[in-house]
N, C-alpha and C. Protein backbone atom coordinates (compact mmCIF):
# COMPACT_ATOMS: atom_id res chain seq x y z
N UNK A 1 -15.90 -54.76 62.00
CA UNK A 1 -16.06 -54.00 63.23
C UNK A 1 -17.40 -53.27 63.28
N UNK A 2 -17.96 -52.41 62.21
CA UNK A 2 -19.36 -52.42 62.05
C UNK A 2 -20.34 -53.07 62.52
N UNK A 3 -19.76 -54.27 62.05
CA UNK A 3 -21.26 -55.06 62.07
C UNK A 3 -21.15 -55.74 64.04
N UNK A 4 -20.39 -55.70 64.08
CA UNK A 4 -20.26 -56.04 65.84
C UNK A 4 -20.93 -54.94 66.63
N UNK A 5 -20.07 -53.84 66.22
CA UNK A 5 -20.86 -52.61 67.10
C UNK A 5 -22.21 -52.74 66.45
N UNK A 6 -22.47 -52.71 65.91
CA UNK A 6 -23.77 -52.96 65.58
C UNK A 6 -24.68 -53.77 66.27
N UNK A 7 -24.48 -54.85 66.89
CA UNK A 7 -25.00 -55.85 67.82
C UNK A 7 -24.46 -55.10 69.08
N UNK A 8 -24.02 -54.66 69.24
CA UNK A 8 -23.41 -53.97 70.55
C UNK A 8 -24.59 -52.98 70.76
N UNK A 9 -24.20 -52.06 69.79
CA UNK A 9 -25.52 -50.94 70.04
C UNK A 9 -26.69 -51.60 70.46
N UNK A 10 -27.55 -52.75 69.27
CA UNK A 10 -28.50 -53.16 69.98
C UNK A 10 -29.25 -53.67 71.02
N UNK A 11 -28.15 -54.35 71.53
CA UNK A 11 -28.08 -54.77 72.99
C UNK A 11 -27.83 -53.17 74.27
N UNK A 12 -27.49 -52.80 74.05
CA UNK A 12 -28.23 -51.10 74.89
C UNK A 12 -29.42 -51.14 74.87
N UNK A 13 -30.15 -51.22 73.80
CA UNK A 13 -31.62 -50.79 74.10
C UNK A 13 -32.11 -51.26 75.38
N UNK A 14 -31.68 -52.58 75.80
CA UNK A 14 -32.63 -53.23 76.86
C UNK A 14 -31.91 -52.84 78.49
N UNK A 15 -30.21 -52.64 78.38
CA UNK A 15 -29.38 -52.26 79.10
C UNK A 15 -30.41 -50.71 79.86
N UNK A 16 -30.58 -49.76 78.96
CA UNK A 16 -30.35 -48.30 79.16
C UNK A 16 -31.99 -48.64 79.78
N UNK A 17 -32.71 -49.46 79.26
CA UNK A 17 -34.01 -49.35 79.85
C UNK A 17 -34.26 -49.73 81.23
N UNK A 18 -33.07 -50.90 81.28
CA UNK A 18 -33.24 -51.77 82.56
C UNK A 18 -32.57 -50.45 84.00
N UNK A 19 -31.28 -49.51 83.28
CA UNK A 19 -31.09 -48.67 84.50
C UNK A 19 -31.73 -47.29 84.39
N UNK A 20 -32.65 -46.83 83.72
CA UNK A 20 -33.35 -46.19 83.72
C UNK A 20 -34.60 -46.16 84.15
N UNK A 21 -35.30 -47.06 84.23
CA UNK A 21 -36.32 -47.97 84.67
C UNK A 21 -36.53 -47.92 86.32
N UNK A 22 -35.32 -48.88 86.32
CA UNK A 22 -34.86 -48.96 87.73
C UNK A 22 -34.74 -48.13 88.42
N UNK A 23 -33.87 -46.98 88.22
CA UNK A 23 -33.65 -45.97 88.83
C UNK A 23 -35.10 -45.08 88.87
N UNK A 24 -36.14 -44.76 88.27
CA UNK A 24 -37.18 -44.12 88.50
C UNK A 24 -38.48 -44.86 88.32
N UNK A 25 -38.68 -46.11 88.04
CA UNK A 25 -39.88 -46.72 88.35
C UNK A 25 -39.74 -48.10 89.64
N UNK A 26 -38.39 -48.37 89.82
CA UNK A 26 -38.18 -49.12 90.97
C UNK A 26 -38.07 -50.39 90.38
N UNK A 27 -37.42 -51.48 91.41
CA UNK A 27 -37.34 -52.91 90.84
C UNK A 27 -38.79 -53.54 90.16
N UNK A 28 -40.03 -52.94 90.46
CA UNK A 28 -40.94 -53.56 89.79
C UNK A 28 -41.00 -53.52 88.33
N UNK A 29 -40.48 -52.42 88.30
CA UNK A 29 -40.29 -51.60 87.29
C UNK A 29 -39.35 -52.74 86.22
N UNK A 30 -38.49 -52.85 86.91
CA UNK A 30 -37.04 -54.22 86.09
C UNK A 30 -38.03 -55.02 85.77
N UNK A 31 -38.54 -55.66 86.66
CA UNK A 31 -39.69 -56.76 86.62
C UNK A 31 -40.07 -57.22 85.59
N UNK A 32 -41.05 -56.10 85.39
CA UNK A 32 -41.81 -56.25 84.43
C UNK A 32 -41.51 -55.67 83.03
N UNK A 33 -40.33 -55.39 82.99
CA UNK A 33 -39.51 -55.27 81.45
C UNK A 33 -38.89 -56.57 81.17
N UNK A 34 -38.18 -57.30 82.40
CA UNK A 34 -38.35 -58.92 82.29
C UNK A 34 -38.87 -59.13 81.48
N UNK A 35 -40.73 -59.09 82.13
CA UNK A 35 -41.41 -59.89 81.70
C UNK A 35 -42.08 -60.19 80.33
N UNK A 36 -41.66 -59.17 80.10
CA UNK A 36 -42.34 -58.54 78.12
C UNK A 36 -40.57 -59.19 77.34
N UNK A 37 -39.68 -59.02 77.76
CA UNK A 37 -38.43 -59.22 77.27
C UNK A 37 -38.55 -60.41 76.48
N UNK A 38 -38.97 -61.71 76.95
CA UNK A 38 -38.84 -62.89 76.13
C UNK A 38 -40.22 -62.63 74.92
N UNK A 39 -40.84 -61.70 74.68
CA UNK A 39 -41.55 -61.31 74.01
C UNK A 39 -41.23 -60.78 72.87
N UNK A 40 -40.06 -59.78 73.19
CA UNK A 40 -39.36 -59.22 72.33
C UNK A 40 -38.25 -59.80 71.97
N UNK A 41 -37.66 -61.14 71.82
CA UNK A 41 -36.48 -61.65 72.05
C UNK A 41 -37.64 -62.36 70.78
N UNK A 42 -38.42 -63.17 71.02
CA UNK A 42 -38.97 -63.59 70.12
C UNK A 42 -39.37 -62.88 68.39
N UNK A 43 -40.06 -61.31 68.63
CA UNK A 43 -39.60 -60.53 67.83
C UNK A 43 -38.44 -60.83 67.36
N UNK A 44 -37.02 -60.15 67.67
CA UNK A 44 -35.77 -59.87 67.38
C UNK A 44 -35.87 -61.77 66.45
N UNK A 45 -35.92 -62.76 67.05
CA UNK A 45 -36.02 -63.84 66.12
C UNK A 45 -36.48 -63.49 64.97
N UNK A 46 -37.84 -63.69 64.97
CA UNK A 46 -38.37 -63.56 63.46
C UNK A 46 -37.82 -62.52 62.64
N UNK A 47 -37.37 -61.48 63.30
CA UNK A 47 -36.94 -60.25 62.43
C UNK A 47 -35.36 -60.70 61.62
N UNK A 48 -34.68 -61.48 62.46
CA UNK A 48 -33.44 -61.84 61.58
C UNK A 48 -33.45 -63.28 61.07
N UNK A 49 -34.99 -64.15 61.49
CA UNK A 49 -34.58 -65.25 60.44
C UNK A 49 -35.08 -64.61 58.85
N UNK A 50 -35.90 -63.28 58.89
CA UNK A 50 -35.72 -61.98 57.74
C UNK A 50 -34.90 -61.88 57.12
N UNK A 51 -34.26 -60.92 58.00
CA UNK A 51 -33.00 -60.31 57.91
C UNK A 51 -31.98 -60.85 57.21
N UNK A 52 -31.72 -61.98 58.03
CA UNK A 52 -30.22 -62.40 57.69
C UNK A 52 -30.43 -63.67 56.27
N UNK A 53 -32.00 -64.05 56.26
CA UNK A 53 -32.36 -64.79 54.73
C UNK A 53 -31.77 -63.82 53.49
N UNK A 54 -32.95 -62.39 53.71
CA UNK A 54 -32.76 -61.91 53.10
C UNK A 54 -31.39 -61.23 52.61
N UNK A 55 -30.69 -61.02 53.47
CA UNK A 55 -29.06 -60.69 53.49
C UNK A 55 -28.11 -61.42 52.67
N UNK A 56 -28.20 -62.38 52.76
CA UNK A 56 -27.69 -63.79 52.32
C UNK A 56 -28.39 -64.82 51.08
N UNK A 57 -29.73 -64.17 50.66
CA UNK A 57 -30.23 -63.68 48.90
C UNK A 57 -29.72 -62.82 48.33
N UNK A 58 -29.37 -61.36 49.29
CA UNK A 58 -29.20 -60.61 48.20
C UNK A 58 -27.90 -60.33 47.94
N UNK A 59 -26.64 -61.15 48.66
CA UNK A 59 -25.09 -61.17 48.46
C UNK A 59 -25.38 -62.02 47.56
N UNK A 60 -25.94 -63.13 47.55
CA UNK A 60 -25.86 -64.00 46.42
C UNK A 60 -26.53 -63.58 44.76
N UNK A 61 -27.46 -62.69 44.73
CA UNK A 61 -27.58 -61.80 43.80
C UNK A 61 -26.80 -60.79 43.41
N UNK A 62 -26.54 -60.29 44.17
CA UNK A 62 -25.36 -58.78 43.78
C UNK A 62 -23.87 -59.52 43.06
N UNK A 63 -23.51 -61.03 43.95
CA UNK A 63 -22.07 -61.53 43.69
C UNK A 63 -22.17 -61.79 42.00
N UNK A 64 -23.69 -62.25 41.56
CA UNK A 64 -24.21 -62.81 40.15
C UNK A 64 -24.39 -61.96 39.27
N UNK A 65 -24.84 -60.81 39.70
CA UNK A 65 -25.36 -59.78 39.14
C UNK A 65 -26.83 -59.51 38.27
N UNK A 66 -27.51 -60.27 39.27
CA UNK A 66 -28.61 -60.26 39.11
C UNK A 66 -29.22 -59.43 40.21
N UNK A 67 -29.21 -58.16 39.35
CA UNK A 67 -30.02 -57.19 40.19
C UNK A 67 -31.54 -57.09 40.45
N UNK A 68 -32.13 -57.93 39.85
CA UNK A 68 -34.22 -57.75 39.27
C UNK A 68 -34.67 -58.28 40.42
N UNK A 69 -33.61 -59.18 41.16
CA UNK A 69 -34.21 -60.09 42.18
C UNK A 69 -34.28 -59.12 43.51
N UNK A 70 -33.16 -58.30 43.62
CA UNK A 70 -33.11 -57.70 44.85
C UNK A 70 -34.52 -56.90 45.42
N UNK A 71 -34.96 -56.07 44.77
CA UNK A 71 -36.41 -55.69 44.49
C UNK A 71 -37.28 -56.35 45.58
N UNK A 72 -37.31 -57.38 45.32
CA UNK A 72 -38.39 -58.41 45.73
C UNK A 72 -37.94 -59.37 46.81
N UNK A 73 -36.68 -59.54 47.25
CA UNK A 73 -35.94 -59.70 48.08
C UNK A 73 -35.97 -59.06 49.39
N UNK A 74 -35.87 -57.78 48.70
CA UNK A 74 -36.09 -56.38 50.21
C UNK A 74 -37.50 -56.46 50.67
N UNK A 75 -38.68 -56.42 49.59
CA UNK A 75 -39.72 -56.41 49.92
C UNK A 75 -40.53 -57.39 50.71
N UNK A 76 -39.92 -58.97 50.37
CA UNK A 76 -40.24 -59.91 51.10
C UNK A 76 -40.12 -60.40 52.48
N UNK A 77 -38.69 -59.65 52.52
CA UNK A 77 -38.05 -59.42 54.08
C UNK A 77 -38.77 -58.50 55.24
N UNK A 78 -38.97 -57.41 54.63
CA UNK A 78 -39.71 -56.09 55.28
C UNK A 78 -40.93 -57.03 55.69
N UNK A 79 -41.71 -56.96 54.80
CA UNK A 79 -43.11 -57.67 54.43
C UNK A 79 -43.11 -58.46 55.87
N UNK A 80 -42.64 -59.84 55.58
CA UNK A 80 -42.33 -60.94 56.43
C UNK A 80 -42.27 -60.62 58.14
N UNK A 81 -41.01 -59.36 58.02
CA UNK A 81 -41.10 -58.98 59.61
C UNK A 81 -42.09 -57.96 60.16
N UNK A 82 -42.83 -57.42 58.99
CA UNK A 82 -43.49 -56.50 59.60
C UNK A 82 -45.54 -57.63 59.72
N UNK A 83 -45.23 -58.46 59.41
CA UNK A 83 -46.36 -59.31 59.51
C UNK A 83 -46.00 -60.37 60.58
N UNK A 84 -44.81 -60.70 60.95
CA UNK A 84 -44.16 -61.42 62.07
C UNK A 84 -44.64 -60.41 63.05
N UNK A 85 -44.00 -59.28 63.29
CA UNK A 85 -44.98 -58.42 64.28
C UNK A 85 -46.54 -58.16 64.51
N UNK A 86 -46.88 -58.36 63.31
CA UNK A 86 -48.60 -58.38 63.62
C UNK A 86 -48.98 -59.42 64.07
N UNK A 87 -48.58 -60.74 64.35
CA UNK A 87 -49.23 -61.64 64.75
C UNK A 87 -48.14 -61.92 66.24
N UNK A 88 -47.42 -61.26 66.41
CA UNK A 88 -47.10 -61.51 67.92
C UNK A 88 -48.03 -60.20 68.25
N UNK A 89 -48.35 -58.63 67.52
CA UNK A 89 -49.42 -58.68 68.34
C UNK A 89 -50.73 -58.80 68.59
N UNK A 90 -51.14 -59.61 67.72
CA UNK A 90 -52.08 -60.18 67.82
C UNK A 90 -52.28 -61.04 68.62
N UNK A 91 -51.25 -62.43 68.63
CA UNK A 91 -51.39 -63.40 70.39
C UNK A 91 -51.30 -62.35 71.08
N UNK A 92 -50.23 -61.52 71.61
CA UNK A 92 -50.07 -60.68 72.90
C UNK A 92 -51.26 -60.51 73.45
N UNK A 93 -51.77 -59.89 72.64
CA UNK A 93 -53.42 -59.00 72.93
C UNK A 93 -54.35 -60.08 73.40
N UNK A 94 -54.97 -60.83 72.18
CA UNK A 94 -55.42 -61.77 72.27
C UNK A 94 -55.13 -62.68 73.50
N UNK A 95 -54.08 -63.18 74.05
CA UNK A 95 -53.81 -63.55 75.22
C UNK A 95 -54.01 -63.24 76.52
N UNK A 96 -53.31 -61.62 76.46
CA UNK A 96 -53.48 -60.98 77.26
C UNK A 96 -52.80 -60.63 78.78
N UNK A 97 -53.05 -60.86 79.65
CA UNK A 97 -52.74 -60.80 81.14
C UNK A 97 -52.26 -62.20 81.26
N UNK A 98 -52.73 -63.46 80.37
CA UNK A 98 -52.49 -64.80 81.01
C UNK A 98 -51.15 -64.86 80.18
N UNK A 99 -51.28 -64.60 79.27
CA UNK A 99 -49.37 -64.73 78.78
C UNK A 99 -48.64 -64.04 79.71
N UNK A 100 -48.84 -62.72 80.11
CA UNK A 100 -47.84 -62.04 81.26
C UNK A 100 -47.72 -62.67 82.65
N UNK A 101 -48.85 -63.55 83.07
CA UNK A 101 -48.32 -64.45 83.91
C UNK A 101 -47.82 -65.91 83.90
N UNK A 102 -47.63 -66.22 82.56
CA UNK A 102 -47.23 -67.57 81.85
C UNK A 102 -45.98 -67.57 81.74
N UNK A 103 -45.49 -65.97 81.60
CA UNK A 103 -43.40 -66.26 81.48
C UNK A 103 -43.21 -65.25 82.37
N UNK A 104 -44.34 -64.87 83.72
CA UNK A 104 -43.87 -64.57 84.88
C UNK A 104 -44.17 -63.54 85.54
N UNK A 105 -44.76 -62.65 85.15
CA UNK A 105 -45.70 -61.76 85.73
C UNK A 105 -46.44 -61.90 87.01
N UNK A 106 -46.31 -61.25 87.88
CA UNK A 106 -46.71 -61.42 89.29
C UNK A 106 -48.01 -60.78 89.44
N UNK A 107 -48.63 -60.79 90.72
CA UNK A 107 -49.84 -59.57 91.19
C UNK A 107 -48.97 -58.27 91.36
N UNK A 108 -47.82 -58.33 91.87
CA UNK A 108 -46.95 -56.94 91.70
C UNK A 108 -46.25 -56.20 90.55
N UNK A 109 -46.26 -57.12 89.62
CA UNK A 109 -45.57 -56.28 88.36
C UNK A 109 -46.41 -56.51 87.60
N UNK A 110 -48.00 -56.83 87.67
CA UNK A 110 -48.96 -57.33 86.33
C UNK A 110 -48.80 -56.03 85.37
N UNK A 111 -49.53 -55.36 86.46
CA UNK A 111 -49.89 -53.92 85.85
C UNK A 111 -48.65 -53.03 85.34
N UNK A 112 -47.97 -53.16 85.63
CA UNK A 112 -46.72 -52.59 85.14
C UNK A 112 -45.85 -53.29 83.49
N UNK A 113 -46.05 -54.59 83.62
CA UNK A 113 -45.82 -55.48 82.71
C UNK A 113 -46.84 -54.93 82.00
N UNK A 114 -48.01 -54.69 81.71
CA UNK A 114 -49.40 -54.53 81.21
C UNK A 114 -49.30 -53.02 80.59
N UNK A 115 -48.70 -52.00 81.23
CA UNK A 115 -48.25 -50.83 80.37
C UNK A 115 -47.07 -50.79 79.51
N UNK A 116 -46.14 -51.43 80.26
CA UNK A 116 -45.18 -51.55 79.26
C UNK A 116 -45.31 -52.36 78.16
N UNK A 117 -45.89 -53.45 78.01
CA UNK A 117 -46.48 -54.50 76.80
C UNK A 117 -46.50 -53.79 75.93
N UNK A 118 -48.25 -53.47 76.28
CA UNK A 118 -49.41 -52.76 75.40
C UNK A 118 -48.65 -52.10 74.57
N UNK A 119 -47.38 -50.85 74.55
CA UNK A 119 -46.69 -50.20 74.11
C UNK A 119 -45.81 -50.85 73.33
N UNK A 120 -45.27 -51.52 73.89
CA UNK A 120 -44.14 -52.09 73.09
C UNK A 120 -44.63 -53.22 72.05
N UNK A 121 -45.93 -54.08 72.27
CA UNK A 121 -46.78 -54.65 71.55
C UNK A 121 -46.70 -53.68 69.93
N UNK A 122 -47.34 -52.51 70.09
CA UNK A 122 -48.14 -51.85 69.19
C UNK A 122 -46.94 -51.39 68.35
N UNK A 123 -46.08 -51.06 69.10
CA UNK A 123 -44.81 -50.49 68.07
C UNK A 123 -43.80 -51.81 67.69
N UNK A 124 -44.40 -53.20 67.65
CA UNK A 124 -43.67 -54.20 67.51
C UNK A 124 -43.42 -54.35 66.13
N UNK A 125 -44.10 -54.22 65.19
CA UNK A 125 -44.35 -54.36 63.41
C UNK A 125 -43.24 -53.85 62.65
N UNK A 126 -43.31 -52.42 63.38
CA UNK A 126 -41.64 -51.41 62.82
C UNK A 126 -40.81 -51.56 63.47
N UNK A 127 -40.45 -52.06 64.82
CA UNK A 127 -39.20 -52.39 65.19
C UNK A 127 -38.95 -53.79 65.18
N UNK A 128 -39.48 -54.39 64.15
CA UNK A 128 -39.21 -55.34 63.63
C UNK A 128 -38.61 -55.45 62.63
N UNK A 129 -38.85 -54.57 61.87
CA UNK A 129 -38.02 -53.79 60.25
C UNK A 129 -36.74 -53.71 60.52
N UNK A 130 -36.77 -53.46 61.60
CA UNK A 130 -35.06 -52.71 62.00
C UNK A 130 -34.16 -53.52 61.39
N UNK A 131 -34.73 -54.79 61.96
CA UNK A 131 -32.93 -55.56 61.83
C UNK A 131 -32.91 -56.60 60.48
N UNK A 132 -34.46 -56.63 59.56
CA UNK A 132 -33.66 -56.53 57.71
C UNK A 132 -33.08 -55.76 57.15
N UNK A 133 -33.74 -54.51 57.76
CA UNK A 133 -33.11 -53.63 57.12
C UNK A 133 -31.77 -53.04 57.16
N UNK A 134 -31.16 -53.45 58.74
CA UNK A 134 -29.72 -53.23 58.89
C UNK A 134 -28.97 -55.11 58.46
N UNK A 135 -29.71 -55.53 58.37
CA UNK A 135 -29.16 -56.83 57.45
C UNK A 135 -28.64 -56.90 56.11
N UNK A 136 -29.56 -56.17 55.37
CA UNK A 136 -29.82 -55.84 53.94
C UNK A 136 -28.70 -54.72 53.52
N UNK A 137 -28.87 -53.33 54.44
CA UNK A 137 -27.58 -52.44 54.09
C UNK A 137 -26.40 -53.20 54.50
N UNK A 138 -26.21 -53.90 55.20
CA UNK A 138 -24.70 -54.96 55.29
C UNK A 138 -24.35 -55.24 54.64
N UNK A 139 -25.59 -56.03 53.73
CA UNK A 139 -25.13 -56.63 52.38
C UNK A 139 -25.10 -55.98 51.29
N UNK A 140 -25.65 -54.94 51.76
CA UNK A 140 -25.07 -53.71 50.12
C UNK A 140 -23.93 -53.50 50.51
N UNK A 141 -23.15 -53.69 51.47
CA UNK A 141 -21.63 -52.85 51.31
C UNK A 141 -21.55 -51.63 52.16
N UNK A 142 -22.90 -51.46 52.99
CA UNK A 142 -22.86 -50.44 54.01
C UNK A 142 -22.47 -50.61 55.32
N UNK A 143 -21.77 -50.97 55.78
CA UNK A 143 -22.46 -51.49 57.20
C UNK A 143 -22.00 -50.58 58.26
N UNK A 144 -21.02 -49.61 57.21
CA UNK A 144 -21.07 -48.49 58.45
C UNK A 144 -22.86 -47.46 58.58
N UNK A 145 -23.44 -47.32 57.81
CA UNK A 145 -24.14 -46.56 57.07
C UNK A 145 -25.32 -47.34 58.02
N UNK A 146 -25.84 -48.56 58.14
CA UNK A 146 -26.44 -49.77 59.23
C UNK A 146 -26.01 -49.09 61.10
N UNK A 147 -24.78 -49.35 60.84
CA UNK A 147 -23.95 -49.14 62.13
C UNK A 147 -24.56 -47.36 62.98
N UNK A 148 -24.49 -46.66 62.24
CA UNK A 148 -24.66 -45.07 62.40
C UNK A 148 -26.37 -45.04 62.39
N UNK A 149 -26.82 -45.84 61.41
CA UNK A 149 -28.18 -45.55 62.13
C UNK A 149 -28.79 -46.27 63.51
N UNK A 150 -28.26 -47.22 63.69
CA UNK A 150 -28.86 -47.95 65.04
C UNK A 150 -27.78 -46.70 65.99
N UNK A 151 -26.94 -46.64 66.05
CA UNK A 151 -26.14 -45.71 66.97
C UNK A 151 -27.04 -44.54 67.19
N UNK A 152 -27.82 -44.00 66.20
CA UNK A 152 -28.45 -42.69 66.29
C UNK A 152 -30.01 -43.01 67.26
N UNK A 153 -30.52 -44.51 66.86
CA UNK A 153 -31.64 -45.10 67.52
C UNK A 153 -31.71 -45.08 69.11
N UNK A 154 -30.08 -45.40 69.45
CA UNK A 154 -29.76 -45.73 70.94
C UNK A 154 -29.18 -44.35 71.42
N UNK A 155 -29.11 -43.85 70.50
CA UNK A 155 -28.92 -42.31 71.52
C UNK A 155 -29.97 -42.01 71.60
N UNK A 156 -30.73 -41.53 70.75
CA UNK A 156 -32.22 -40.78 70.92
C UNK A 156 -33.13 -41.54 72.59
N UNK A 157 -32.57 -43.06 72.71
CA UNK A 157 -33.30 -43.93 73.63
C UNK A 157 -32.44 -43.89 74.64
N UNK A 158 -31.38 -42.87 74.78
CA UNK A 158 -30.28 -43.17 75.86
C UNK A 158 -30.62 -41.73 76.08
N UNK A 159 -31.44 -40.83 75.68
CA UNK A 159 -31.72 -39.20 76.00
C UNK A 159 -33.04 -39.57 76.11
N UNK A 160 -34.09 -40.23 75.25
CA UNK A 160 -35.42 -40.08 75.56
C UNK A 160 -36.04 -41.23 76.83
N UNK A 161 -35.69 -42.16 77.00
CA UNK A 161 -35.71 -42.52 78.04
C UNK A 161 -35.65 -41.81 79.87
N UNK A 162 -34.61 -41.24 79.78
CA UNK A 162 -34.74 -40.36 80.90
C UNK A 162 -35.78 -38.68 81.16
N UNK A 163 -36.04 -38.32 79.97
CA UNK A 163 -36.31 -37.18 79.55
C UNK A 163 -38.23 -37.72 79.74
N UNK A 164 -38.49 -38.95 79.34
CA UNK A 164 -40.02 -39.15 79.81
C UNK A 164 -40.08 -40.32 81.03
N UNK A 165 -39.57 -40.67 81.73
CA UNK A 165 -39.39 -41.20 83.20
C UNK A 165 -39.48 -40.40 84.14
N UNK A 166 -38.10 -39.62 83.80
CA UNK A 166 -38.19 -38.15 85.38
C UNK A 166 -38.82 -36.98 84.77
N UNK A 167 -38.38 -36.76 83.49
CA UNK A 167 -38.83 -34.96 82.90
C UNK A 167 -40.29 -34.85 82.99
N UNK A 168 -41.14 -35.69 82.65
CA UNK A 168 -42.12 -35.72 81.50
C UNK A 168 -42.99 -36.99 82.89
N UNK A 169 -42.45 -37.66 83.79
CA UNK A 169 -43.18 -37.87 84.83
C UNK A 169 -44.11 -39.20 84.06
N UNK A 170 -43.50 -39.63 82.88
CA UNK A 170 -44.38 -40.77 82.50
C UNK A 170 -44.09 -42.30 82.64
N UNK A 171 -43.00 -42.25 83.89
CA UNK A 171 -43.09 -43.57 84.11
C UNK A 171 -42.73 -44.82 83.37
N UNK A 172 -42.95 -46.24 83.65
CA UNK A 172 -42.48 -47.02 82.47
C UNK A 172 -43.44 -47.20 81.29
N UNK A 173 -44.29 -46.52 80.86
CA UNK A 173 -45.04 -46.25 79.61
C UNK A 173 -43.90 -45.23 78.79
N UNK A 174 -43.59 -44.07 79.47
CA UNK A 174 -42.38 -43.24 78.63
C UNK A 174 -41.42 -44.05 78.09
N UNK A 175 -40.58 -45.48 78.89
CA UNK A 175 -39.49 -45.75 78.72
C UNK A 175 -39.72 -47.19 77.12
N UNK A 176 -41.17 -47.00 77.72
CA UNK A 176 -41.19 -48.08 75.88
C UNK A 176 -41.49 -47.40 74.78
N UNK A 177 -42.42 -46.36 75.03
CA UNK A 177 -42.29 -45.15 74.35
C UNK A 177 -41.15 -45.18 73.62
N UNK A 178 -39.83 -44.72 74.02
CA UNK A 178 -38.61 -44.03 73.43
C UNK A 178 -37.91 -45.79 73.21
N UNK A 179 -38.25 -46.60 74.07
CA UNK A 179 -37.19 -48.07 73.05
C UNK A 179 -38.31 -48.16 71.66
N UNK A 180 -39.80 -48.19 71.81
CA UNK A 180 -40.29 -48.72 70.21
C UNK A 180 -40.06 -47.77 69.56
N UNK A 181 -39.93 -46.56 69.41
CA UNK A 181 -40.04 -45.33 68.38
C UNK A 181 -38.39 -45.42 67.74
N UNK A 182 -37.32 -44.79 68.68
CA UNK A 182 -35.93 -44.94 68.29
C UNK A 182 -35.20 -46.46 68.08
N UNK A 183 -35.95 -47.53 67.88
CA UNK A 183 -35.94 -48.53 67.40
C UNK A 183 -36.41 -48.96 66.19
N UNK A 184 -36.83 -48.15 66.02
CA UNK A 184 -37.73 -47.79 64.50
C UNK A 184 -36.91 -47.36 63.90
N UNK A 185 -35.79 -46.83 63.84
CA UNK A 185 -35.16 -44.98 63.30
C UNK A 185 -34.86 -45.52 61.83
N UNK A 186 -34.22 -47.10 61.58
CA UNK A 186 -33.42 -47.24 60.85
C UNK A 186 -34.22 -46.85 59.47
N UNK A 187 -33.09 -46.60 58.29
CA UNK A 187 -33.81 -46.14 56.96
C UNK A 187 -33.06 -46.60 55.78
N UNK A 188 -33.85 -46.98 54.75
CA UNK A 188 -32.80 -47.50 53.63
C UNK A 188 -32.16 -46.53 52.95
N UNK A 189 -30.60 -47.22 52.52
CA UNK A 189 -29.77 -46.20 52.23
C UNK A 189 -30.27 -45.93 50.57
N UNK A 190 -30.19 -45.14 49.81
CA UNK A 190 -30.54 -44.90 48.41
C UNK A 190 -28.73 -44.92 47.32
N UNK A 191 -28.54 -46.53 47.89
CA UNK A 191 -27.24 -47.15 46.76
C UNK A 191 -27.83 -48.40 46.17
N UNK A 192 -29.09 -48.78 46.19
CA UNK A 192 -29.23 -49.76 45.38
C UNK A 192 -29.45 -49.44 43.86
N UNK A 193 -29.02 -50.61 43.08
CA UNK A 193 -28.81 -50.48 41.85
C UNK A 193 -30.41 -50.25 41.28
């Protein structure tokens, strides 16, 4: 049940953005969170063909009891997704405006797609971490401990989201703001052997 809510929670992030968004930057606003979306969907890939490798090394180590491997296991995973993020943003950038009109970006949502990116681009590396690392505490035997930190990610993004849209008057730059940062939150638990 953990590990479901767990995919549950994560799937909010894009939910709470899409009616928050909406509601104070307008349908262009949806638009162009669209339009970065298969961007980040791609992320979320690389991060759990990570994740769930690494998950599924290190049950198979722990079941053996070969602990020396795990070490290098965690590190390779992290490593992996946080360099999977550097080179999506590196195309992003590198690409530019013509990728945002390649999976759909209009003359009406360029610029909007184009703030929200840039943002969510730059904080792509660490919220890429997220989901070995809630892979990895699964497979230690945590997964409530996984579960409670993404829960804490999507609240902070289910309060900070609105709080820099209407409070704070920053529009959809605020609302990637609070998905890359509290997408970040997750932290390793200190039960490894």
């Amino acid at each position: 049940i953990p590990c479901i809510f767990s995919l549950i929670i994560s799937c909010l992030y894009n939910i709470v953005d899409q009616i928050f968004v909406g509601n104070g930057v307008g349908y262009l606003g949806n638009a162009a969170t669209g339009v970065i979306f298969p961007i980040t969907v791609i992320g979320w890939g690389v991060s759990l063909f990570f994740g769930d490798g690494a998950a599924a090394a290190l049950s198979v180590s722990l079941g053996r009891g070969e602990t020396k491997d795990i070490y290098r296991i965690v590190g390779n995973a992290i490593l992996g997704s946080f360099l999977g993020g550097a080179v999506i943003i590196a195309v992003s950038y590198a690409w530019g405006d013509g990728l945002l009109r390649l999976i759909g970006a209009t003359d009406q949502n360029l610029a909007l797609a184009h703030d929200y990116g840039f943002i969510i681009y730059a904080m792509m590396p660490l919220a890429l971490v997220q989901n070995p690392l809630a892979s990895i505490i699964r497979a230690d035997g945590s997964p409530r401990y996984a579960m409670g930190a993404m829960l804490v990610g999507a609240v902070l993004n289910i309060i900070g989201d609105p709080v820099a849209i209407f409070v704070l008057d920053m529009g959809i730059k605020g609302a990637a703001r609070f998905l890359g940062s509290s997408s970040a939150f997750l932290s390793v638990p200190p039960t490894w052997p």
